[in-house]
N, C-alpha and C. Protein backbone atom coordinates (compact mmCIF):
# COMPACT_ATOMS: atom_id res chain seq x y z
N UNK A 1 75.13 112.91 97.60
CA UNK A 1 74.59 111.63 98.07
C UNK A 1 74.36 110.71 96.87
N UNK A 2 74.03 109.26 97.11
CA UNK A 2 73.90 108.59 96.20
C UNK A 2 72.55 108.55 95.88
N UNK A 3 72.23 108.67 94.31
CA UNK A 3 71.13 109.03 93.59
C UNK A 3 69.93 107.52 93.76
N UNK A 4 68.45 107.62 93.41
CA UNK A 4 68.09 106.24 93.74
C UNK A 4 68.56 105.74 92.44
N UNK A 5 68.77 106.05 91.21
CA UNK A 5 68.84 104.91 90.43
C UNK A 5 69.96 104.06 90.92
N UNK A 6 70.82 104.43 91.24
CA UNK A 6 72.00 103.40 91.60
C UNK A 6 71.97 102.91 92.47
N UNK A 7 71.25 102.82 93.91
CA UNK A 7 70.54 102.15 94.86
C UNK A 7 69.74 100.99 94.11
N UNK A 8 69.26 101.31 93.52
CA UNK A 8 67.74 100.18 92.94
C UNK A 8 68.45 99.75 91.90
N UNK A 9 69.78 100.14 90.90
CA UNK A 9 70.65 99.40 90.29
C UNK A 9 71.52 98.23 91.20
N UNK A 10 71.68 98.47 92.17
CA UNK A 10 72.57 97.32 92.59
C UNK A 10 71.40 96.42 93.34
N UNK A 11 70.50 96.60 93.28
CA UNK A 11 69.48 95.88 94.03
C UNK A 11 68.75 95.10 92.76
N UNK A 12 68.56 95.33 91.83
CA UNK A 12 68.21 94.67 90.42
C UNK A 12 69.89 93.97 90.16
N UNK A 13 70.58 94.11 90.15
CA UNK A 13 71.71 93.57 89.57
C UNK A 13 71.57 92.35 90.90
N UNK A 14 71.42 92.53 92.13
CA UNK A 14 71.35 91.50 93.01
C UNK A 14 70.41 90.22 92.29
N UNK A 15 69.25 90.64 92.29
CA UNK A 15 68.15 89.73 91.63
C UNK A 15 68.57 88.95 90.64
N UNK A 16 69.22 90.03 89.15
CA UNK A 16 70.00 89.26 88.44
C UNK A 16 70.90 88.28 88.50
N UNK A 17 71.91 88.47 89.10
CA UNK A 17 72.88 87.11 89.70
C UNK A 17 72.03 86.52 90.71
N UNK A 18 71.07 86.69 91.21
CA UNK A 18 70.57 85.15 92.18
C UNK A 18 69.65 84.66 91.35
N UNK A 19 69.15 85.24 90.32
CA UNK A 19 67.69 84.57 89.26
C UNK A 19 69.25 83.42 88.35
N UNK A 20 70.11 84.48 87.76
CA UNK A 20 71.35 83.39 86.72
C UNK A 20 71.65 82.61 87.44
N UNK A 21 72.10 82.11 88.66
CA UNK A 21 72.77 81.25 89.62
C UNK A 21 71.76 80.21 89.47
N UNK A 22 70.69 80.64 90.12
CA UNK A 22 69.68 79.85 90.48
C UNK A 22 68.94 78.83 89.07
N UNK A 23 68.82 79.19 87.96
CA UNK A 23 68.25 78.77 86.32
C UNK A 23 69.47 77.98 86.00
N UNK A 24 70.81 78.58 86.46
CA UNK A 24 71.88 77.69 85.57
C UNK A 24 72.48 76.07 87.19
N UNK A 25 71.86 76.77 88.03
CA UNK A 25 71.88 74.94 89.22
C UNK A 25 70.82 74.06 88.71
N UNK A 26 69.61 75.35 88.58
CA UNK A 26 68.25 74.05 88.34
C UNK A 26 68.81 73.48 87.16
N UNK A 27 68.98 73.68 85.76
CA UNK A 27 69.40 73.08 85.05
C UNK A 27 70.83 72.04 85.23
N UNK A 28 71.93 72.43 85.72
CA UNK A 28 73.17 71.46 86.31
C UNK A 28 72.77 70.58 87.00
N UNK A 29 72.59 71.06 88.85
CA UNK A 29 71.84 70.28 89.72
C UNK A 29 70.77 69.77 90.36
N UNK A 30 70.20 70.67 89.44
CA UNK A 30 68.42 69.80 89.74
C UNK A 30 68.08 71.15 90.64
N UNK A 31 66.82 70.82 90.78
CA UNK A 31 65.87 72.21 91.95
C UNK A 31 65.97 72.04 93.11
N UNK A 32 66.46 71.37 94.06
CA UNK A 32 66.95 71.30 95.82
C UNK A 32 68.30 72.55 95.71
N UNK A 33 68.98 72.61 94.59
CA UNK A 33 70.30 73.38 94.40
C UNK A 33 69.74 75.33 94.28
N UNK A 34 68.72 74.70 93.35
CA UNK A 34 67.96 76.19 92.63
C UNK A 34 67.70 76.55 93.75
N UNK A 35 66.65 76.22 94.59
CA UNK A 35 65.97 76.21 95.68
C UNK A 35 66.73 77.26 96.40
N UNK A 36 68.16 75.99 96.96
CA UNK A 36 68.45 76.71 97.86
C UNK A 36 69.64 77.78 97.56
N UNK A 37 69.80 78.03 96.81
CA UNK A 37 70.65 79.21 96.38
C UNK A 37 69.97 80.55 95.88
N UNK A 38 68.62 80.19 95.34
CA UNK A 38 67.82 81.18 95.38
C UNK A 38 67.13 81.85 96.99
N UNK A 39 66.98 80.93 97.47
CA UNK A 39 67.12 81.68 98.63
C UNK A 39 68.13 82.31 99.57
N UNK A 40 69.02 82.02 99.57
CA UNK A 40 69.98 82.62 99.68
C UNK A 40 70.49 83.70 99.44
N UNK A 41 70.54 83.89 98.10
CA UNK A 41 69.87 85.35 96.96
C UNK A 41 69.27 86.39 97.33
N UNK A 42 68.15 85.78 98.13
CA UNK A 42 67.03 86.45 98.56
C UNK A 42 67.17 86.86 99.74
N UNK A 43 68.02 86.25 100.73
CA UNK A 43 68.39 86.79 102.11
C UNK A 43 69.68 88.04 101.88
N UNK A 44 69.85 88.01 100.86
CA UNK A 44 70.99 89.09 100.86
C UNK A 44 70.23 90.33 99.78
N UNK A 45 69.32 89.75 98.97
CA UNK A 45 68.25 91.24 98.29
C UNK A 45 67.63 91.93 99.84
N UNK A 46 67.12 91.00 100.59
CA UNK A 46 66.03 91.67 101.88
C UNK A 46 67.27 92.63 102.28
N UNK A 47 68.31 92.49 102.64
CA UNK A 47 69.27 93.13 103.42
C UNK A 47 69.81 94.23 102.76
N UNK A 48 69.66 94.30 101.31
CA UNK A 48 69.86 95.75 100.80
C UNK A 48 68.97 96.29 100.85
N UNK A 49 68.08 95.76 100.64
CA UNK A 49 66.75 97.03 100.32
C UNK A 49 66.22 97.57 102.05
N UNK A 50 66.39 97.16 102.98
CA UNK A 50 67.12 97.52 104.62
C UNK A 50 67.19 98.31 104.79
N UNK A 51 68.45 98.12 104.44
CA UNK A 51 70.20 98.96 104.19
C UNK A 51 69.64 100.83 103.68
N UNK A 52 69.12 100.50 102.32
CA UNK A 52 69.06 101.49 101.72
C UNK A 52 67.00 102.21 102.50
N UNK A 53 66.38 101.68 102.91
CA UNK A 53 65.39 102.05 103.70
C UNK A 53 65.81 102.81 104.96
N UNK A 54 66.98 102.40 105.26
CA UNK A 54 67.23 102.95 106.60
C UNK A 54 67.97 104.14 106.77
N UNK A 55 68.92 103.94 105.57
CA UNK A 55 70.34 104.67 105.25
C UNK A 55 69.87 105.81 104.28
N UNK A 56 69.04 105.63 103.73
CA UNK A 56 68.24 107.00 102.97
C UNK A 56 67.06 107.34 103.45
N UNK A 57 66.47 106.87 103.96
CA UNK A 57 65.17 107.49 104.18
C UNK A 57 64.13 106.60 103.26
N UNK A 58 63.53 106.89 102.47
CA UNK A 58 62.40 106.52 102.29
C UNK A 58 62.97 106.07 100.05
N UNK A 59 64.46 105.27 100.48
CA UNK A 59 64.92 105.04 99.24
C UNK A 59 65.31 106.24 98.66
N UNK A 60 66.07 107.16 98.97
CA UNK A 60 66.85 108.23 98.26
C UNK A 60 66.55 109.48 98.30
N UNK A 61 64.98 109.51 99.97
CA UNK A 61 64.76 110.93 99.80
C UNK A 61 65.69 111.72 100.85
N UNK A 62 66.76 111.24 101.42
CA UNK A 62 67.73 112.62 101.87
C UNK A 62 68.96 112.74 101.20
N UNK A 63 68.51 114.17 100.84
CA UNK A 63 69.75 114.79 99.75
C UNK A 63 70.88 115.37 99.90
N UNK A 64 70.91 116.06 101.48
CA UNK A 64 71.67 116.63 102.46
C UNK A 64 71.83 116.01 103.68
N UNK A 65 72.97 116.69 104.34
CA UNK A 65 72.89 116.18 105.72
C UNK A 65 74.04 115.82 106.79
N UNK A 66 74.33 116.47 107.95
CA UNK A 66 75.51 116.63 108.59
C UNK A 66 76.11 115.24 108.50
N UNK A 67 77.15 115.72 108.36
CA UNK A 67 78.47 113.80 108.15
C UNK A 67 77.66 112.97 109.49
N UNK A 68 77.51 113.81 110.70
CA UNK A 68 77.17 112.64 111.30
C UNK A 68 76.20 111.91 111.39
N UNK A 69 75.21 112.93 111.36
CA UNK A 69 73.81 112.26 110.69
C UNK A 69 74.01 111.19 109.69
N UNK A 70 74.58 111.11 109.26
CA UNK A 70 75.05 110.46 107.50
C UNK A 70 75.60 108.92 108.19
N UNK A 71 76.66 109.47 109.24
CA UNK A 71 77.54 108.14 109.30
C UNK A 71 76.52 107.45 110.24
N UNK A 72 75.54 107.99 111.15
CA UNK A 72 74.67 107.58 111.81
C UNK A 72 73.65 106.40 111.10
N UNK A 73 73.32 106.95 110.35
CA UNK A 73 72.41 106.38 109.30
C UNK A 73 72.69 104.96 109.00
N UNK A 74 73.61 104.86 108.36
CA UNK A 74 74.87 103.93 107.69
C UNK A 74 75.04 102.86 109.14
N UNK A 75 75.40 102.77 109.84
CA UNK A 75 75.72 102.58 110.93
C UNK A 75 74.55 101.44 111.75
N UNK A 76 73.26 102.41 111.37
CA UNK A 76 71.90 101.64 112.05
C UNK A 76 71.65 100.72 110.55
N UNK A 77 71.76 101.25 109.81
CA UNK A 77 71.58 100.56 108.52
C UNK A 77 72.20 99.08 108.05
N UNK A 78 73.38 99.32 108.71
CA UNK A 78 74.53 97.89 108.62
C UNK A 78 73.98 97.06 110.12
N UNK A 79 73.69 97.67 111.35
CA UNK A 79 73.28 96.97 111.92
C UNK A 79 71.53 96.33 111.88
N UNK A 80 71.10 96.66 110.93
CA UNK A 80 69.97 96.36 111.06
C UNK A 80 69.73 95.29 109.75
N UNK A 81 70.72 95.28 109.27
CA UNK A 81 71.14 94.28 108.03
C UNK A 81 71.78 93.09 108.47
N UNK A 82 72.48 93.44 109.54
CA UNK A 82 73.40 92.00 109.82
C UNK A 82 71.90 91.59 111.07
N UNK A 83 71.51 92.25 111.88
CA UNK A 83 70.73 91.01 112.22
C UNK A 83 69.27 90.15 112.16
N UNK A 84 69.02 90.92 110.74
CA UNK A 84 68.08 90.37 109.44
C UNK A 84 68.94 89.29 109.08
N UNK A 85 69.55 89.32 108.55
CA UNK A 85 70.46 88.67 108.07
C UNK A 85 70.53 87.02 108.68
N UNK A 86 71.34 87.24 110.31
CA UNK A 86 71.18 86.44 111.02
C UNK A 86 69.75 85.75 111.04
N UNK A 87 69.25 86.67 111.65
CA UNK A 87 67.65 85.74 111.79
C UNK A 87 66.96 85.03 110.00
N UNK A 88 67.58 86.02 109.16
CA UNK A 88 66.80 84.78 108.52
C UNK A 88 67.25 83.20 107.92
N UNK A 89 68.43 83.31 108.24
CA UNK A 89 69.47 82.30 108.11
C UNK A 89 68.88 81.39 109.10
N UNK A 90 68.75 81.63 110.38
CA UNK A 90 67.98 81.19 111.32
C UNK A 90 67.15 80.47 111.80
N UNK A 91 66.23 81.29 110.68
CA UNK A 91 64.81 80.86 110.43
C UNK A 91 65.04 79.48 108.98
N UNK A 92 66.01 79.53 108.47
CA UNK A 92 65.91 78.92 107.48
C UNK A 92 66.32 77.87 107.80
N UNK A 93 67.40 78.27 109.01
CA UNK A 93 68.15 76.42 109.78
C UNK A 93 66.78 75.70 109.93
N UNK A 94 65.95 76.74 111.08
CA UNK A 94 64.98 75.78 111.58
C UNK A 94 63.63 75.39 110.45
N UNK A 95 63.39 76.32 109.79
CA UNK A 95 62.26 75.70 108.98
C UNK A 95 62.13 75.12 107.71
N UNK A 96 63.89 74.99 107.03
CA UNK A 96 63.51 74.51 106.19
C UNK A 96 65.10 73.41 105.94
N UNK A 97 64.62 72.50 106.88
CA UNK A 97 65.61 71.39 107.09
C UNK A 97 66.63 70.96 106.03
N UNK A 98 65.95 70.86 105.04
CA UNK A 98 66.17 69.79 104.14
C UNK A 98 67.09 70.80 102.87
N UNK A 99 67.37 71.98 103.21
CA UNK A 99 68.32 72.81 101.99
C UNK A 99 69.38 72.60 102.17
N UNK A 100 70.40 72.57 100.64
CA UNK A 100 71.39 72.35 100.91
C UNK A 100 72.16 73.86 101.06
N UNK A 101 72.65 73.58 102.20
CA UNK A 101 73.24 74.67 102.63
C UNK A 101 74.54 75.29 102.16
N UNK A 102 75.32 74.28 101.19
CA UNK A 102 76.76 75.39 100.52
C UNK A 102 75.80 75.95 99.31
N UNK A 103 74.56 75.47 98.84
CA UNK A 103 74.13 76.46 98.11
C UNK A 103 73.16 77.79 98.19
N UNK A 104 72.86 77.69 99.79
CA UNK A 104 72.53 78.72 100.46
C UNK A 104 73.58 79.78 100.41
N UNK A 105 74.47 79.40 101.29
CA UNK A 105 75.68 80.20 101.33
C UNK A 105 76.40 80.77 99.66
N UNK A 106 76.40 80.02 99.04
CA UNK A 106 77.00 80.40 97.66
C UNK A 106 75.72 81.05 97.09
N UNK A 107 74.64 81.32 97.22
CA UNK A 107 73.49 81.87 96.19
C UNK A 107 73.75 83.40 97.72
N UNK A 108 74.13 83.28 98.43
CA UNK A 108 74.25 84.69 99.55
C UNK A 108 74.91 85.40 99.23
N UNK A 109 76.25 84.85 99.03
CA UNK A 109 77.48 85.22 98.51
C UNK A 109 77.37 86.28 96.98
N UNK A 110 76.92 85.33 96.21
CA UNK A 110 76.83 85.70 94.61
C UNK A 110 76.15 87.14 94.55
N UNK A 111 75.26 87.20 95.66
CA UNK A 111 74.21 88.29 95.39
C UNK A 111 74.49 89.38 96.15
N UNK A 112 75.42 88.73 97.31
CA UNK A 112 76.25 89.94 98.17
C UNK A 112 77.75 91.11 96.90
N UNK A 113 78.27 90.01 96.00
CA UNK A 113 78.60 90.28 95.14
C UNK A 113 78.24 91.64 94.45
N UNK A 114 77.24 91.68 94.34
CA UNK A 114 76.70 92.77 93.59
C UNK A 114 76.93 94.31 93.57
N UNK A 115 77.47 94.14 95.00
CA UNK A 115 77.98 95.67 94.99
C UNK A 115 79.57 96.20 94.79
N UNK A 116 80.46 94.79 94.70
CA UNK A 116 81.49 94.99 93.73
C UNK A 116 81.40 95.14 92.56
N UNK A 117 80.62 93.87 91.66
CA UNK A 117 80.24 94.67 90.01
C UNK A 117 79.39 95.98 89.98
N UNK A 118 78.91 96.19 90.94
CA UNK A 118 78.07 97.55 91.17
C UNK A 118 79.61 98.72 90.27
N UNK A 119 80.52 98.52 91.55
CA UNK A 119 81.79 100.00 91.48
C UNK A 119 82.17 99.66 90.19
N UNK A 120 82.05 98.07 89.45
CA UNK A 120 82.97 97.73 88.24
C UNK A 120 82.12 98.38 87.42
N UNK A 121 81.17 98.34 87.07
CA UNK A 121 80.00 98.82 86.20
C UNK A 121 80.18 100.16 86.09
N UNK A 122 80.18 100.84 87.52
CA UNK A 122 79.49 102.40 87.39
C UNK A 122 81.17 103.18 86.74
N UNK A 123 82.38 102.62 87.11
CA UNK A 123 83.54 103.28 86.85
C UNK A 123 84.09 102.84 84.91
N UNK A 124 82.94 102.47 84.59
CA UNK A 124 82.96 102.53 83.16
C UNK A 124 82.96 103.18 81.92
């Protein structure tokens, strides 16, 4: 199974690219950009740390365990991510009017990212 450091590595590496994204807009485009790309960031950190709550147990405490149990896991885990996900996007249409939204989507993106440089990193 996968160990926690590398769980809580791609979940810090998330933070990382939405904190860099977010410091290098505020500085380019001003803080409505930071804003909203940092949140964005942040709707895709909530959804790993989910992911990996649901899909391990209690962050990396199952060590064993029948494939199906396993694929089970995974399964409630992705669905319980996508409709976090949804709702907080959601919640963000309705309560916070005024974000700009390709930098929502691009600060989501960047941080969804993370688990491709995740495989680039670890196969080093």
């Amino acid at each position: 199974m996968v160990r926690t450091a590398q769980i809580w590595g791609v979940i810090r590496l998330k933070l990382g690219i939405t904190a860099v994204l977010a410091v290098a807009l505020l500085l380019i485009l001003g803080q409505k950009a930071a804003i909203a790309s940092g949140l964005g960031g942040f709707v895709a950190i909530l959804g790993a740390v989910l992911y990996a709550m649901i899909a391990y147990g209690s962050i990396g405490s199952v060590k064993f365990a029948p494939p199906a149990e396993i694929m089970r896991r995974h399964f409630a885990a992705e669905m319980a991510k996508l409709c976090m996900t949804l709702l907080a996007f959601a919640a963000l249409f309705i309560f916070y009017r005024q974000a700009d939204w390709l930098w929502v989507f691009i600060g989501y993106l960047a941080a969804a990212s993370a688990y491709w440089f995740g495989l680039l990193i670890h196969k080093r």
